[in-house]
C-alpha atoms as a PDB file:
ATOM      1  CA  UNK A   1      17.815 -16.062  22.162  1.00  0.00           C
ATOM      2  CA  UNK A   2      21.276 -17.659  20.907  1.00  0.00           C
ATOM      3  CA  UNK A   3      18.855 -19.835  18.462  1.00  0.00           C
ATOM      4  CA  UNK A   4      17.372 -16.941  17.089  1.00  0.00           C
ATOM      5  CA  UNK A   5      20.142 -14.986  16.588  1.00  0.00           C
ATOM      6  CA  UNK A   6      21.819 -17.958  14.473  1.00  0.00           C
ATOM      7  CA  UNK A   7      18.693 -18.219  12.519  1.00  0.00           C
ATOM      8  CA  UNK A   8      19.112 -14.395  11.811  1.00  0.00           C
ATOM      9  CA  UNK A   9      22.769 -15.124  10.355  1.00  0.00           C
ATOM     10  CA  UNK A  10      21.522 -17.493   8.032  1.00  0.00           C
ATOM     11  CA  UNK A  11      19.221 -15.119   6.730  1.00  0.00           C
ATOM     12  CA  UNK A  12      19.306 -13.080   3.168  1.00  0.00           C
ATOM     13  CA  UNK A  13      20.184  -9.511   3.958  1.00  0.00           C
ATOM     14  CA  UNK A  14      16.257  -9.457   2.502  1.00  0.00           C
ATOM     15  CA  UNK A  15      14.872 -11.533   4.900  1.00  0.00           C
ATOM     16  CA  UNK A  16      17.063 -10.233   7.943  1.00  0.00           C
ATOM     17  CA  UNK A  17      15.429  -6.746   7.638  1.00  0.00           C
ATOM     18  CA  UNK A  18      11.873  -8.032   7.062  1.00  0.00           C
ATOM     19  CA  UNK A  19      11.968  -9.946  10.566  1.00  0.00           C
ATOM     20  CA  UNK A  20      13.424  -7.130  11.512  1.00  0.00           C
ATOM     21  CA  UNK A  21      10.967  -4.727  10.531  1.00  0.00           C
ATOM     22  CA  UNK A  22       8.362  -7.011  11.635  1.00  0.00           C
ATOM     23  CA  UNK A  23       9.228  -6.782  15.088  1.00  0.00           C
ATOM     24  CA  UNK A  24      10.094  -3.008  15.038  1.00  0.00           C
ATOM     25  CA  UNK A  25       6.279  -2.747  14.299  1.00  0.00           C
ATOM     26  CA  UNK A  26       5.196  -5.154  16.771  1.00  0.00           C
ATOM     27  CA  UNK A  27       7.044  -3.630  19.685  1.00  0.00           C
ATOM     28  CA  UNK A  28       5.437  -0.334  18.395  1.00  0.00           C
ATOM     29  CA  UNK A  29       2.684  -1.788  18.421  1.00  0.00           C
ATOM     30  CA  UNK A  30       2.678  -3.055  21.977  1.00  0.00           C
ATOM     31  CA  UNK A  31       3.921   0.283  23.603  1.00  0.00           C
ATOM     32  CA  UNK A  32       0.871   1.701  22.493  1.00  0.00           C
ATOM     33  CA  UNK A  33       1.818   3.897  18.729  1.00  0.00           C
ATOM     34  CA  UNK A  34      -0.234   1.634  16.858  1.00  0.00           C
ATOM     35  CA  UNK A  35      -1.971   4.474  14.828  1.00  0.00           C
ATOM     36  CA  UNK A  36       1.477   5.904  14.483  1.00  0.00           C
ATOM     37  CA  UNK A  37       2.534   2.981  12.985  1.00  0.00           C
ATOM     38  CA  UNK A  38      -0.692   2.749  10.742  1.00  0.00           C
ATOM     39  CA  UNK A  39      -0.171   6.330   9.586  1.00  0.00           C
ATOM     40  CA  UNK A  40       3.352   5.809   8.605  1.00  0.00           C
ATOM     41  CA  UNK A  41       2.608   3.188   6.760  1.00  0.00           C
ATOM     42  CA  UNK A  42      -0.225   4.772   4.739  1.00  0.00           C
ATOM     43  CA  UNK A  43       2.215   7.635   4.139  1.00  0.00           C
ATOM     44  CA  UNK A  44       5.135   5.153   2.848  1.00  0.00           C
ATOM     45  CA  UNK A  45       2.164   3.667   0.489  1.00  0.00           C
ATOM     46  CA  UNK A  46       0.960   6.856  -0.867  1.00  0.00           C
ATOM     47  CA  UNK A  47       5.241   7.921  -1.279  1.00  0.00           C
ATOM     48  CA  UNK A  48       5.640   4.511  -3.457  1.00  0.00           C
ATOM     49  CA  UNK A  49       2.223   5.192  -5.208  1.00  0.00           C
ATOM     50  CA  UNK A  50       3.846   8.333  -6.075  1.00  0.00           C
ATOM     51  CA  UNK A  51       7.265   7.586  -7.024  1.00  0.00           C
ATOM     52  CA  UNK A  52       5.429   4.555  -9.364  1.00  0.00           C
ATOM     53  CA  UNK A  53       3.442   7.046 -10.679  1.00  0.00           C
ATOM     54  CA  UNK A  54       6.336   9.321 -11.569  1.00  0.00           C
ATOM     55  CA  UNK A  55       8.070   6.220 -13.084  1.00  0.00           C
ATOM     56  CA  UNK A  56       5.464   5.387 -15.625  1.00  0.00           C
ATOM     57  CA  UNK A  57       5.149   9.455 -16.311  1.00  0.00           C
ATOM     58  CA  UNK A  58       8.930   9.066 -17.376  1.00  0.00           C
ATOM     59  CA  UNK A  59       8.420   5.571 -19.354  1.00  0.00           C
ATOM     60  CA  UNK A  60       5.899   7.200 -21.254  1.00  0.00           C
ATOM     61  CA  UNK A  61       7.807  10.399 -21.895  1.00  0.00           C
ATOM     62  CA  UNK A  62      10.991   7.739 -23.096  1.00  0.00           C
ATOM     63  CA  UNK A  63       8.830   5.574 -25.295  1.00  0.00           C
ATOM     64  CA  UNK A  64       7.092   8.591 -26.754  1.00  0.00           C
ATOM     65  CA  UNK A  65      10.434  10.055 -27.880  1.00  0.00           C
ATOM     66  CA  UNK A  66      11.857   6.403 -28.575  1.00  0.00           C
ATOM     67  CA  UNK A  67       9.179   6.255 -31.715  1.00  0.00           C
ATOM     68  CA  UNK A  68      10.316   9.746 -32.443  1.00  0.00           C
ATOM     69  CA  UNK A  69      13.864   9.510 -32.671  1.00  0.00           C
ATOM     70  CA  UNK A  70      13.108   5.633 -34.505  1.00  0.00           C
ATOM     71  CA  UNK A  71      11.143   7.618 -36.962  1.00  0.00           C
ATOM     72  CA  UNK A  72      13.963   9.787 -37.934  1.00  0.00           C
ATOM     73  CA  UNK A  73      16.568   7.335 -37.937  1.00  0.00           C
ATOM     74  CA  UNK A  74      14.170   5.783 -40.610  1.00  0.00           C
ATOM     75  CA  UNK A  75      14.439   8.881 -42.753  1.00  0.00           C
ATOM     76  CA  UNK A  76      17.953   9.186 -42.509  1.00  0.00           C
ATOM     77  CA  UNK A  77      18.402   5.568 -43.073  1.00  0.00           C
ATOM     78  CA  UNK A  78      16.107   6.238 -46.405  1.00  0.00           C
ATOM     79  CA  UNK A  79      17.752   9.670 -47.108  1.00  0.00           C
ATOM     80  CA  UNK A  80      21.050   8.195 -47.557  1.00  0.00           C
END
């Protein structure tokens, strides 16, 4: 156990919590909420499906006034 625990401190921060998620879902696993585990993680899928979705929503909404506030600097730039 000391060997793994040294091999834990020379993680990344990264890596330290995907070993230890990984065997947060294995011991899950093993007591027996393995379809609770399985539905969580098809809800935290469908949440980061979602929150992507409502990331390109707001990129588009940016971009589309981007060219819009582009276009009137133009104008201004011409009207001067």
């Amino acid at each position: 156990m000391l060997q793994d625990s040294n091999d834990i401190c020379k993680m990344s921060l990264k890596e330290q919590r995907q070993t230890c998620f990984a065997r947060l879902i294995s011991a899950l696993r093993a007591a027996g909420y393995g379809g609770m585990v399985d539905d969580v993680m098809i809800c935290v899928t469908e949440l980061q499906r979602i929150t992507l979705l409502w990331e390109e929503l707001w990129t588009g909404v940016l971009m589309e006034h981007l060219d819009e506030m582009t276009k009137k600097e133009k104008m201004n730039s011409r009207a001067k």
